[in-house]
N, C-alpha and C. Protein backbone atom coordinates (compact mmCIF):
# COMPACT_ATOMS: atom_id res chain seq x y z
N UNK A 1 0.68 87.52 7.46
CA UNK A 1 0.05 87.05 8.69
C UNK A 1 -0.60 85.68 8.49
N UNK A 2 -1.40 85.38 7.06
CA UNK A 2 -1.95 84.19 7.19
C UNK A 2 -0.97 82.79 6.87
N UNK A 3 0.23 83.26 6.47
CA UNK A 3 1.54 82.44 6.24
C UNK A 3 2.28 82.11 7.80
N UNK A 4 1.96 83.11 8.47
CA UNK A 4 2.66 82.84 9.57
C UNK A 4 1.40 82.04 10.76
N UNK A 5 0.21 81.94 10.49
CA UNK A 5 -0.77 81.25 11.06
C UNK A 5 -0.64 79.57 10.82
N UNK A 6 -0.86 80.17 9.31
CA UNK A 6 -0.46 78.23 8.68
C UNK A 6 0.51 77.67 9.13
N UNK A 7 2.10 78.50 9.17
CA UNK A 7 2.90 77.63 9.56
C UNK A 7 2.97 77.42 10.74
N UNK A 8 2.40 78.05 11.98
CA UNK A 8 1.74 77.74 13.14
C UNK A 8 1.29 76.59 13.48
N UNK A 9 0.19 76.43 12.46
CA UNK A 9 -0.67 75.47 12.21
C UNK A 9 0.14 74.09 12.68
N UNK A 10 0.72 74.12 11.18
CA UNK A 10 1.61 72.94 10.72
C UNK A 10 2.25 72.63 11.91
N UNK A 11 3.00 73.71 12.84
CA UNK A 11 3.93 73.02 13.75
C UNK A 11 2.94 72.42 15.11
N UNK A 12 1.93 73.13 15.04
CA UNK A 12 1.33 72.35 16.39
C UNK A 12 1.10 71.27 15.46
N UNK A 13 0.44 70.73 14.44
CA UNK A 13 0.10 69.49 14.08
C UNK A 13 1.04 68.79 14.09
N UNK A 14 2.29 69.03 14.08
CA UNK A 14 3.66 68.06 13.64
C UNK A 14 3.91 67.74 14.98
N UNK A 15 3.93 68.79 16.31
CA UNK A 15 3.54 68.58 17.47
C UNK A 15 3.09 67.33 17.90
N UNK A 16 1.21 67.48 17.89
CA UNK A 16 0.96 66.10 17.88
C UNK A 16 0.80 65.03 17.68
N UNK A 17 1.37 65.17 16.58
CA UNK A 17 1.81 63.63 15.73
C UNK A 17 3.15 63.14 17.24
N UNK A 18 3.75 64.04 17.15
CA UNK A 18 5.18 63.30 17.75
C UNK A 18 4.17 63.21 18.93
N UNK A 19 3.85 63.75 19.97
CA UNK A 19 3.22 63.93 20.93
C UNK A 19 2.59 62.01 20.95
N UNK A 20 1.83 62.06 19.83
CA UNK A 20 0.52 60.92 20.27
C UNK A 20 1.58 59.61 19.66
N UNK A 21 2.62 59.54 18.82
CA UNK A 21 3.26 58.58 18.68
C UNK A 21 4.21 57.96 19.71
N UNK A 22 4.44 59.05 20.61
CA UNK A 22 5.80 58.95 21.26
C UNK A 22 5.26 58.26 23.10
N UNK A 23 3.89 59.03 23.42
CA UNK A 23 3.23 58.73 24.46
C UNK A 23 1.66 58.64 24.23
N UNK A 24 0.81 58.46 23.42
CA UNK A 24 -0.38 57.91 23.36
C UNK A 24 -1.39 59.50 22.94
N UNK A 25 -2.36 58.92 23.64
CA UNK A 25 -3.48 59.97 24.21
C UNK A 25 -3.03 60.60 25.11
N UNK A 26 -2.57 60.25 26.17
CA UNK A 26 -2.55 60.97 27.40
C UNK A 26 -1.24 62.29 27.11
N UNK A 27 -0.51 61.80 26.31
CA UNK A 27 0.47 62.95 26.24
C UNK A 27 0.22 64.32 25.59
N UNK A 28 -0.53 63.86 24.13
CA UNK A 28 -1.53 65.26 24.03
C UNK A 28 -2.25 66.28 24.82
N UNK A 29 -1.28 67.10 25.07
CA UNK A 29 -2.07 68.48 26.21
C UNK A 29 -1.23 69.18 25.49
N UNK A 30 -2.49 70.54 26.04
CA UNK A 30 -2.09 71.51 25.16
C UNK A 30 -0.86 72.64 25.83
N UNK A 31 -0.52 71.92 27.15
CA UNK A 31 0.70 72.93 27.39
C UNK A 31 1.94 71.88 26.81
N UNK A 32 2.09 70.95 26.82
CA UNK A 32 2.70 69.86 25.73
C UNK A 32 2.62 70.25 24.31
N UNK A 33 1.91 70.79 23.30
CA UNK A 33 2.10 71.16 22.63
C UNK A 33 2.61 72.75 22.49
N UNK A 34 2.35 73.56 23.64
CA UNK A 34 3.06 74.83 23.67
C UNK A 34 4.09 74.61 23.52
N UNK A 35 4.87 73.97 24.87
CA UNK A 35 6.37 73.90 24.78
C UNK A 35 7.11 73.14 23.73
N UNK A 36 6.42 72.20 23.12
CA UNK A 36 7.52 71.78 21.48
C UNK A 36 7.30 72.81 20.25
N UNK A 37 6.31 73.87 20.41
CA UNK A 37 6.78 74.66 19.51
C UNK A 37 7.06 75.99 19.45
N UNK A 38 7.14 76.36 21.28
CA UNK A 38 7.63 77.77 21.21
C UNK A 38 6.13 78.70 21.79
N UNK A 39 5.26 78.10 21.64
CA UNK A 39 4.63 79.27 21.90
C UNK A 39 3.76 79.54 23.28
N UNK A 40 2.91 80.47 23.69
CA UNK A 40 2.53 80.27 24.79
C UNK A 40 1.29 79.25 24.66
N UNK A 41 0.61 78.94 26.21
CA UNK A 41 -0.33 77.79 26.38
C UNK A 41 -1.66 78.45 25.54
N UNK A 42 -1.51 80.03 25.69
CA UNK A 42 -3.01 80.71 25.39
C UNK A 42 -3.14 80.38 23.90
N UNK A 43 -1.57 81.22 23.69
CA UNK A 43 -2.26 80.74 21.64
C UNK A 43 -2.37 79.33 21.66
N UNK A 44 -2.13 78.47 21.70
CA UNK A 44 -2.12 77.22 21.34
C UNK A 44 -3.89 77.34 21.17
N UNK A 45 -4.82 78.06 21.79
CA UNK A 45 -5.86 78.30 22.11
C UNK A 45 -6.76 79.08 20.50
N UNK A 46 -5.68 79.60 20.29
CA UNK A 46 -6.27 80.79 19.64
C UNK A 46 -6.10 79.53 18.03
N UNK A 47 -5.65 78.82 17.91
CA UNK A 47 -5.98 77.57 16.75
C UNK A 47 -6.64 76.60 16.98
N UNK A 48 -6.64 75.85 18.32
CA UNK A 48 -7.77 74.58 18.52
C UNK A 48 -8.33 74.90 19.88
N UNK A 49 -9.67 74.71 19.39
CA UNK A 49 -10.35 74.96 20.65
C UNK A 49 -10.24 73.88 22.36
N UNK A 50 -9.87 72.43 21.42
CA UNK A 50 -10.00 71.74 22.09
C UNK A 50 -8.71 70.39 21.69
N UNK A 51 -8.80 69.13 22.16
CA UNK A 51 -7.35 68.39 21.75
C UNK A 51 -8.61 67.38 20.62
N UNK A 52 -9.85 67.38 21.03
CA UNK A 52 -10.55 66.57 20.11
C UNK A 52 -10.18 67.16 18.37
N UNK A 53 -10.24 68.65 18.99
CA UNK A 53 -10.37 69.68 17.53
C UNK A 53 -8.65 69.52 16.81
N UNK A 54 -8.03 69.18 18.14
CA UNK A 54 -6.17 68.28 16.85
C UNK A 54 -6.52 67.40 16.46
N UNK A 55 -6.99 66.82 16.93
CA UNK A 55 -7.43 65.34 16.33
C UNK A 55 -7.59 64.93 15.60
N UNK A 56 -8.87 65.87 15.35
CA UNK A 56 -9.93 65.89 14.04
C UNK A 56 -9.11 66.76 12.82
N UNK A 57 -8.27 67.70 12.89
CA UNK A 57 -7.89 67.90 11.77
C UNK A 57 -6.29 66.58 11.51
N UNK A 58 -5.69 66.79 12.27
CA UNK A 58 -4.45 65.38 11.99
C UNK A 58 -5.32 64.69 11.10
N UNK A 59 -6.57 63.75 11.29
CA UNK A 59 -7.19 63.21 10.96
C UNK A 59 -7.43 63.35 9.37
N UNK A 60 -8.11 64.65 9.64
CA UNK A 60 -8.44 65.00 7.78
C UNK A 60 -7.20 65.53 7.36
N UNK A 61 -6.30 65.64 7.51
CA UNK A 61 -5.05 65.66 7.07
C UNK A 61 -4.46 64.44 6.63
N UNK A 62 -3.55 63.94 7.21
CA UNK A 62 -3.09 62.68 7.51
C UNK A 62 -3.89 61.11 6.92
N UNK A 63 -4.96 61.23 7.48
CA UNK A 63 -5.53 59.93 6.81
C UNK A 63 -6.05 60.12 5.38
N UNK A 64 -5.76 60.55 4.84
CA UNK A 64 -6.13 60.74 3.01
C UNK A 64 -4.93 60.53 2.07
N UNK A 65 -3.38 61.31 3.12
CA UNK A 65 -2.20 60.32 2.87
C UNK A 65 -1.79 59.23 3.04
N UNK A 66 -2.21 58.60 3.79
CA UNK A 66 -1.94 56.99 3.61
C UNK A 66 -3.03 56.42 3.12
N UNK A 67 -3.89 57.06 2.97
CA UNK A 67 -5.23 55.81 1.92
C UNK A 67 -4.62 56.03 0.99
N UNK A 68 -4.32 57.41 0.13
CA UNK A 68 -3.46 57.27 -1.15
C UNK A 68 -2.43 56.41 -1.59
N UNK A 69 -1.56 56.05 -0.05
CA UNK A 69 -0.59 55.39 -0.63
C UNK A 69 -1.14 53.51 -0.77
N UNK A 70 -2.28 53.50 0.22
CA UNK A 70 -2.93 52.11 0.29
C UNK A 70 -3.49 51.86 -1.15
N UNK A 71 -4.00 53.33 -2.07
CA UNK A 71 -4.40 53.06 -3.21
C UNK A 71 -3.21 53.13 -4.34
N UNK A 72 -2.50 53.48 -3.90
CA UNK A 72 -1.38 53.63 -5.03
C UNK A 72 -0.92 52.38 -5.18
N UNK A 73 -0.10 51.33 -3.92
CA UNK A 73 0.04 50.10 -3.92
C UNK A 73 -1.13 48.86 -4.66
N UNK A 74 -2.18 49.20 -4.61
CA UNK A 74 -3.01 48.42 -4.59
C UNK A 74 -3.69 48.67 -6.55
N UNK A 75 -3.26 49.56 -6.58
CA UNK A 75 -3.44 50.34 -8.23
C UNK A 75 -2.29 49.61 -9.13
N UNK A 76 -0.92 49.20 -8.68
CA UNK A 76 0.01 48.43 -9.53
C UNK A 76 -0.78 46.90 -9.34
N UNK A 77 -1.08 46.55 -8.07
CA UNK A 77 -1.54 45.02 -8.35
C UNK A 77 -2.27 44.34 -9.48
N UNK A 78 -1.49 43.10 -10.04
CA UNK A 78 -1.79 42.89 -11.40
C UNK A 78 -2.89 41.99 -11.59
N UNK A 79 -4.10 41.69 -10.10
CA UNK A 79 -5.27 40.91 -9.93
C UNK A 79 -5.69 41.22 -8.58
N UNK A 80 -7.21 40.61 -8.69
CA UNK A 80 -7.52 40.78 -7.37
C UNK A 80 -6.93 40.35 -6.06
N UNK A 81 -6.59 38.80 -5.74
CA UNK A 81 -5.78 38.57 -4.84
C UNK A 81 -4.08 39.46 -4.61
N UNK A 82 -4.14 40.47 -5.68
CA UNK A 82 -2.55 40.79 -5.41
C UNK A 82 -3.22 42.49 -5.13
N UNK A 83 -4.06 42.99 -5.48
CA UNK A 83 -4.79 43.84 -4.34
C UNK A 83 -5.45 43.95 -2.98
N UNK A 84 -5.73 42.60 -2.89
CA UNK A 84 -5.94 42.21 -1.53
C UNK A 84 -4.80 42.31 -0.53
N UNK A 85 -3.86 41.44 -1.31
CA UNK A 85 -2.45 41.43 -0.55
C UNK A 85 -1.68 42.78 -0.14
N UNK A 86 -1.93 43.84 -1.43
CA UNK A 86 -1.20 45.42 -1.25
C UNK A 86 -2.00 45.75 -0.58
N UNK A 87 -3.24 45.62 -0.06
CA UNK A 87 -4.48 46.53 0.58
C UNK A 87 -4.30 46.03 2.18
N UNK A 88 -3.73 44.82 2.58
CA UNK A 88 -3.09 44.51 3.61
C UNK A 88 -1.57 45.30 4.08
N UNK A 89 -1.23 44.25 2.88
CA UNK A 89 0.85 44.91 3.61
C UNK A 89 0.80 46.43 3.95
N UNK A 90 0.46 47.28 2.88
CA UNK A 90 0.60 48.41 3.05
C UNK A 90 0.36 49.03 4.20
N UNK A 91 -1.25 48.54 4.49
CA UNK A 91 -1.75 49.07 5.89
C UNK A 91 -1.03 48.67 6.97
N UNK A 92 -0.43 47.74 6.99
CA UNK A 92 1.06 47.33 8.12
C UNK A 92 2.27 48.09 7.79
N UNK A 93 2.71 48.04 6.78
CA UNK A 93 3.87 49.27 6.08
C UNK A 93 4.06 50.05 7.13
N UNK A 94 2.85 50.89 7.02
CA UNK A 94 2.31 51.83 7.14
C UNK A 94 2.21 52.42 8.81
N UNK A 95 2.24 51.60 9.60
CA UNK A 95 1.76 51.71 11.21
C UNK A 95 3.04 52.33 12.46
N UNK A 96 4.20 51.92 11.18
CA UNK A 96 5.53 52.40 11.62
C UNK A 96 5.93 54.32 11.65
N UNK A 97 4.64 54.32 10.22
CA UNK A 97 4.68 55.91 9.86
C UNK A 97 4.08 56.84 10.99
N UNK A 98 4.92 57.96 11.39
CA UNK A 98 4.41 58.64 12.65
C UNK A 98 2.77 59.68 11.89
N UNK A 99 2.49 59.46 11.16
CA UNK A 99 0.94 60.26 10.97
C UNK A 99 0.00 59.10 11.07
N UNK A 100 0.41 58.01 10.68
CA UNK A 100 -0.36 56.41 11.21
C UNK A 100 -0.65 56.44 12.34
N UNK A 101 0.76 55.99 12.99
CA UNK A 101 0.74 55.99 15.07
C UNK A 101 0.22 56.91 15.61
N UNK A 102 -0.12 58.15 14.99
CA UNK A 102 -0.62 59.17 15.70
C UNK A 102 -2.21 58.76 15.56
N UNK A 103 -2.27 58.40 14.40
CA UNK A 103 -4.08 58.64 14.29
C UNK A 103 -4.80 57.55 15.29
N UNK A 104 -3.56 56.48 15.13
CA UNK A 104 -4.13 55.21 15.97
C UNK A 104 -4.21 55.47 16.94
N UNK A 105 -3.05 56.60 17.52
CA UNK A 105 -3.13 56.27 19.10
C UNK A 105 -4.99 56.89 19.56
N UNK A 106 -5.63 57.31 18.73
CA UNK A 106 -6.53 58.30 19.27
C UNK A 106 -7.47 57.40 19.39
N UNK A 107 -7.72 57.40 20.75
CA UNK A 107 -9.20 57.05 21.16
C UNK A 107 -10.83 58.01 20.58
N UNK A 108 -11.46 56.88 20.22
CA UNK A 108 -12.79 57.80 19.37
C UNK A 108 -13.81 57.31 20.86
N UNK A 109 -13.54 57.08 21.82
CA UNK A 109 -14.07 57.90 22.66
C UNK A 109 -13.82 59.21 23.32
N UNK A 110 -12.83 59.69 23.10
CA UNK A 110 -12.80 60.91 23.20
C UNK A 110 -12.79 62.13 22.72
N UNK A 111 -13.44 61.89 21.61
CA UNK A 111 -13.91 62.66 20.64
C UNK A 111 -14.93 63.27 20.46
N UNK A 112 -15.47 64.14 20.07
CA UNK A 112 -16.76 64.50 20.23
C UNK A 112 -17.07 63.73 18.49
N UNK A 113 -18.90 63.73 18.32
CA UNK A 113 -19.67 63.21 17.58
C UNK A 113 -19.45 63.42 15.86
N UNK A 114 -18.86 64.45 16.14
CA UNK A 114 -18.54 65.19 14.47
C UNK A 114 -17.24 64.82 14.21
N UNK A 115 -16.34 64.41 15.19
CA UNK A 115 -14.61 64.24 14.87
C UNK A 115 -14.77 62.72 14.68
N UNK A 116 -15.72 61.67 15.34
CA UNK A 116 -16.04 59.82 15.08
C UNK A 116 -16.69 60.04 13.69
N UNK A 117 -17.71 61.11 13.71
CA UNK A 117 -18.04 60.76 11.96
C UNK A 117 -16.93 60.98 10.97
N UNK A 118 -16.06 61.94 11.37
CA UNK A 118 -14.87 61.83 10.15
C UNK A 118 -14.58 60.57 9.71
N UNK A 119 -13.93 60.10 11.21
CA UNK A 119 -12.68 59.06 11.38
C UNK A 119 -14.01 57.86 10.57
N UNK A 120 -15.14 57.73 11.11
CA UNK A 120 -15.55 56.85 10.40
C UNK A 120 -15.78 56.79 8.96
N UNK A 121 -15.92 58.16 8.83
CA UNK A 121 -16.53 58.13 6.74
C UNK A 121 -14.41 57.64 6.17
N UNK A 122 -13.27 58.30 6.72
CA UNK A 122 -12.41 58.13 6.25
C UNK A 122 -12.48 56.85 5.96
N UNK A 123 -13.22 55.70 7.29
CA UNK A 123 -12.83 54.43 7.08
C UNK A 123 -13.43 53.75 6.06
N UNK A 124 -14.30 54.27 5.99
CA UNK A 124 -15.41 53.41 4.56
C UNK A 124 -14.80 54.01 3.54
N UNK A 125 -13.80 55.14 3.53
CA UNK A 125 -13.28 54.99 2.17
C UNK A 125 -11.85 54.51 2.03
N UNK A 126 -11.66 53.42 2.97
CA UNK A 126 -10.57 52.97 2.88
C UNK A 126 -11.20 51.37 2.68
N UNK A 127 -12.09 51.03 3.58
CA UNK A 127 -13.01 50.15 3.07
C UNK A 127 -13.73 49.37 1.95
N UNK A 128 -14.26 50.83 1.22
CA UNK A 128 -14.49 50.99 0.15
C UNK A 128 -13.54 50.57 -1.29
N UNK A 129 -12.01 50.77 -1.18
CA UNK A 129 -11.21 50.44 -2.43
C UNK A 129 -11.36 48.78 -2.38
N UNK A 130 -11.44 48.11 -1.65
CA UNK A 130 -10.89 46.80 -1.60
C UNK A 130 -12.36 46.02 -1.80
N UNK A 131 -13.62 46.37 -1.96
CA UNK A 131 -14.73 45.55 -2.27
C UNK A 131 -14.57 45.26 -3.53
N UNK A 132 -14.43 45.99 -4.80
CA UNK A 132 -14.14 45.29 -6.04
C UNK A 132 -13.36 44.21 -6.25
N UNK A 133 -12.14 44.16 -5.99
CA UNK A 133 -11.39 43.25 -5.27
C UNK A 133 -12.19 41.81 -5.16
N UNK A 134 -12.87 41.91 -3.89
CA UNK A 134 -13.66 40.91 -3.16
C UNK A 134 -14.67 40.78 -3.80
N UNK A 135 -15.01 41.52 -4.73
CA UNK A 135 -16.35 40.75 -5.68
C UNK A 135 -15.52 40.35 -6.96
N UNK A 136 -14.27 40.43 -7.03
CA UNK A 136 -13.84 39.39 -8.44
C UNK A 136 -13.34 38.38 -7.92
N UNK A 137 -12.97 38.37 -6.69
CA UNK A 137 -13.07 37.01 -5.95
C UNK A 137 -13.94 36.18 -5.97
N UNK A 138 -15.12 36.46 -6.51
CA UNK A 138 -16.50 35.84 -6.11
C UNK A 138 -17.07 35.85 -4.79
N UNK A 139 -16.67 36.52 -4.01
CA UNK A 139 -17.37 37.15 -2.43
C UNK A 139 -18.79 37.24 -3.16
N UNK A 140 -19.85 36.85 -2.25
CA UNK A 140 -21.04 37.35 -2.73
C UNK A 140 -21.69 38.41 -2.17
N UNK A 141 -21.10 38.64 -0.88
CA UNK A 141 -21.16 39.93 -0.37
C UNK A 141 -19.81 40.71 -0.05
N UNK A 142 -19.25 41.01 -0.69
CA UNK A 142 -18.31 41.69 -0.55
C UNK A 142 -17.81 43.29 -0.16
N UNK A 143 -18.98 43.99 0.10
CA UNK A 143 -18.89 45.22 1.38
C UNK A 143 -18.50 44.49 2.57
N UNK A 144 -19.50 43.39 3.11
CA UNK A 144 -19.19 42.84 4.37
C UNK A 144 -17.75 42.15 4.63
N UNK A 145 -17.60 41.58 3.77
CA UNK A 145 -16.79 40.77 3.72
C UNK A 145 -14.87 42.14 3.94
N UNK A 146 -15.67 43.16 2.72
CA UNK A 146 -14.35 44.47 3.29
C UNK A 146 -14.41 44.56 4.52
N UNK A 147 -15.58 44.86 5.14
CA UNK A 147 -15.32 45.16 6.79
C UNK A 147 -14.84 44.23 7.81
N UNK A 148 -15.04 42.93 7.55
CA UNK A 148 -14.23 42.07 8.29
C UNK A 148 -12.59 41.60 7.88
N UNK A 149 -12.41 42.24 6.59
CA UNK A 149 -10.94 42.20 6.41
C UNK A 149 -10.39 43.25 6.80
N UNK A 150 -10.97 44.87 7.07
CA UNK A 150 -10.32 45.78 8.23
C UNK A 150 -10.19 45.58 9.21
N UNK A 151 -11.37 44.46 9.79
CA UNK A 151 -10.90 44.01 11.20
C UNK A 151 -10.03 42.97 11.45
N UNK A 152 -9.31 42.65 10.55
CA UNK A 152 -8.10 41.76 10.36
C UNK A 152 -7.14 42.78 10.56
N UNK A 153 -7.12 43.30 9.32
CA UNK A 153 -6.11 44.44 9.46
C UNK A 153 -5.62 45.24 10.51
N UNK A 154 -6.88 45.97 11.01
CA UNK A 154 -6.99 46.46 12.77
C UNK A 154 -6.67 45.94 13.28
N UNK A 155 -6.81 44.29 13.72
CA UNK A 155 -6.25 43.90 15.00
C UNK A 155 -4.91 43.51 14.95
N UNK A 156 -4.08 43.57 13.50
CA UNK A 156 -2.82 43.46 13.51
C UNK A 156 -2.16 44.65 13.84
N UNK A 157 -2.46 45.98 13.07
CA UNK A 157 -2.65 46.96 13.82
C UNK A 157 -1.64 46.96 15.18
N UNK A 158 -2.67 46.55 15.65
CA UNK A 158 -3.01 46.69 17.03
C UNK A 158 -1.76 46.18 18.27
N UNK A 159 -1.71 44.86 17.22
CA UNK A 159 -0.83 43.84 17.38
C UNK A 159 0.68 44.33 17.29
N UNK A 160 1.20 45.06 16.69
CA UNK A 160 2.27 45.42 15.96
C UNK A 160 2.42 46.36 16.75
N UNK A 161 1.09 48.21 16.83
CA UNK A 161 1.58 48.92 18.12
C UNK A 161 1.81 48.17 19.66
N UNK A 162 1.83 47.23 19.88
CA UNK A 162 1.61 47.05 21.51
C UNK A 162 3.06 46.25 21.46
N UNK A 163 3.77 46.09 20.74
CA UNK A 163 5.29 45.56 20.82
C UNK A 163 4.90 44.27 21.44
N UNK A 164 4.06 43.23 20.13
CA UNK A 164 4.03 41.94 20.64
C UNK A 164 5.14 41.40 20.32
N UNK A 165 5.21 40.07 20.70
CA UNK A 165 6.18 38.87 20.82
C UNK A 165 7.15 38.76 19.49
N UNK A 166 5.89 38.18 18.23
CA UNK A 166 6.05 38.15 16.64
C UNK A 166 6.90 39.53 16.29
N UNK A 167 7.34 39.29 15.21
CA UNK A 167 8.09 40.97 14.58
C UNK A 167 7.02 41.08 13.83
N UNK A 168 6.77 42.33 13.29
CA UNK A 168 6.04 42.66 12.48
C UNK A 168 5.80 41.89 11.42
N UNK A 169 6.62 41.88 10.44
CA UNK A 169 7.15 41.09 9.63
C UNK A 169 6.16 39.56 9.62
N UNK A 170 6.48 39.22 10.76
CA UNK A 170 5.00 37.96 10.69
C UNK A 170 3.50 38.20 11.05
N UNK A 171 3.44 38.95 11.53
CA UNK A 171 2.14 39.75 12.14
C UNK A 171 1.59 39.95 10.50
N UNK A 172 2.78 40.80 9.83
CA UNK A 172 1.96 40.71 8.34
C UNK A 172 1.78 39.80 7.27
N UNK A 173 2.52 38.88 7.40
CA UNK A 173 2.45 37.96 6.69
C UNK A 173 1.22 36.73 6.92
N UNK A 174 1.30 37.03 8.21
CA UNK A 174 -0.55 36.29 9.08
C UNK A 174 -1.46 36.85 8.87
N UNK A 175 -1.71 38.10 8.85
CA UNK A 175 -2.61 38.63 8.45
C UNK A 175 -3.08 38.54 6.91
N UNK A 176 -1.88 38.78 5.91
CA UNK A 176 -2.34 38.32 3.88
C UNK A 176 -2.54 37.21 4.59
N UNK A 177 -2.04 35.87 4.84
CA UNK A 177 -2.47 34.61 4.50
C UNK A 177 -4.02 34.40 5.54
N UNK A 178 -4.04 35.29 6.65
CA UNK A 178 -5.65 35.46 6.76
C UNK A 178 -6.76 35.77 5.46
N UNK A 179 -6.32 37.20 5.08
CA UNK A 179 -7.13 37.71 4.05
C UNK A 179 -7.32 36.81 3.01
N UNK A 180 -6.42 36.25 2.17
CA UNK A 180 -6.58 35.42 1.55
C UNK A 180 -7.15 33.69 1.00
N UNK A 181 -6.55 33.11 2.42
CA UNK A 181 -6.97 32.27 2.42
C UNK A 181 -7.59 31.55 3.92
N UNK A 182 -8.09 32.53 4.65
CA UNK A 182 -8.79 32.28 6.12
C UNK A 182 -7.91 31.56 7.26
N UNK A 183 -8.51 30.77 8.09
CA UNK A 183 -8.03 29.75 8.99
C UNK A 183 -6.97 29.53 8.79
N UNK A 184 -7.40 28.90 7.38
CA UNK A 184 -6.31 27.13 7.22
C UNK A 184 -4.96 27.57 7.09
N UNK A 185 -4.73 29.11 6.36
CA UNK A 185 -3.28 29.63 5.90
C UNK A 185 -2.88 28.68 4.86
C-alpha cells in the first residue's frame, strides 16, 4: 500500500511538472492533474491538500537536483572565474529542463508563507556555492555581490522562458560576459 501511494505520489508530481511547463500557473488544477494520471478529483485530495502544497514539494524535490548539477559543473572548474562561468551556463542549461520550467513557472505569490521560505532558503543555497568564488576574485563583499549575480542569472531566466528575440545561446553568453566582466563585456 505504501508503494502504491509513493508511486501515486510520483505521478501527480510528474503531472505537474508537465502541467506548469506546458501552461504556467494557471494550468495547475487539481482536476488537471486527476485526468493525466487516472485518478479521481477527490484522491488527488487525499495527497495535497492544496496546489501551493505541489508546489512546495516539486520544489523540495526538484530544486536540490539541479543545484547538484550547478555544483557538480562548477566543482570541475579549474579557477574562480571558470566557476563563475559554470555557476552561470549551467543555470541557463538548465531552464530547458522540465523540473526547472516547472519551478519557474511558480509564482511565490501564491504560495503560502512556509512554501516562499523553502523556495527562498533553496535560493541562498544556490547563492551560497558561488561566494567563494567571488571572494577569490577579490569581491570585497561577495555574499552581495552572489545576490546580484542571481539576479543576472534570473533575469536571463526569464529572458529565455518568454521566447525572446536572442536564442538562448546568446542570452547566455551575455549573461557570463555580464558576470564576469560587467557593462563593458
Amino acid at each position: 500500500m505504501a508503494e502504491h501511494r509513493s508511486m501515486q505520489r510520483a505521478a501527480l508530481l510528474d503531472a505537474a511538472r508537465t502541467l506548469l511547463s506546458e501552461g504556467g500557473t494557471e494550468a495547475l488544477t487539481f482536476p488537471a492533474l486527476a485526468e493525466r494520471t487516472g485518478l479521481a478529483r477527490s484522491s488527488v485530495y487525499e495527497y495535497f491538500r492544496s496546489r501551493a502544497a505541489v508546489v512546495e514539494e516539486l520544489c523540495e524535490v526538484d530544486f536540490p537536483v539541479w543545484a547538484a548539477e550547478v555544483a557538480a559543473a562548477m566543482a570541475v572548474a579549474h579557477d574562480p572565474e571558470a566557476k563563475v562561468e559554470a555557476y552561470v551556463r549551467t543555470q541557463l542549461e538548465l531552464v530547458g529542463d522540465r523540473r526547472h520550467r516547472a519551478v519557474v513557472a511558480i509564482s511565490a505569490s501564491e504560495l503560502d508563507a512556509g512554501a516562499r521560505e523553502k523556495i527562498r532558503a533553496a535560493h541562498g543555497g544556490l547563492v551560497a556555492m558561488i561566494v567563494q568564488a567571488l571572494a577569490d576574485l577579490g569581491h570585497s563583499r561577495p555574499r552581495l555581490a552572489a545576490m546580484l549575480l542571481q539576479g543576472v542569472v534570473d533575469a536571463a531566466v526569464r529572458r529565455i522562458e518568454l521566447g525572446a528575440a536572442e536564442p538562448p545561446a546568446d542570452i547566455t553568453d551575455t549573461a557570463v560576459s555580464m558576470a564576469l566582466r560587467g557593462i563593458r563585456g
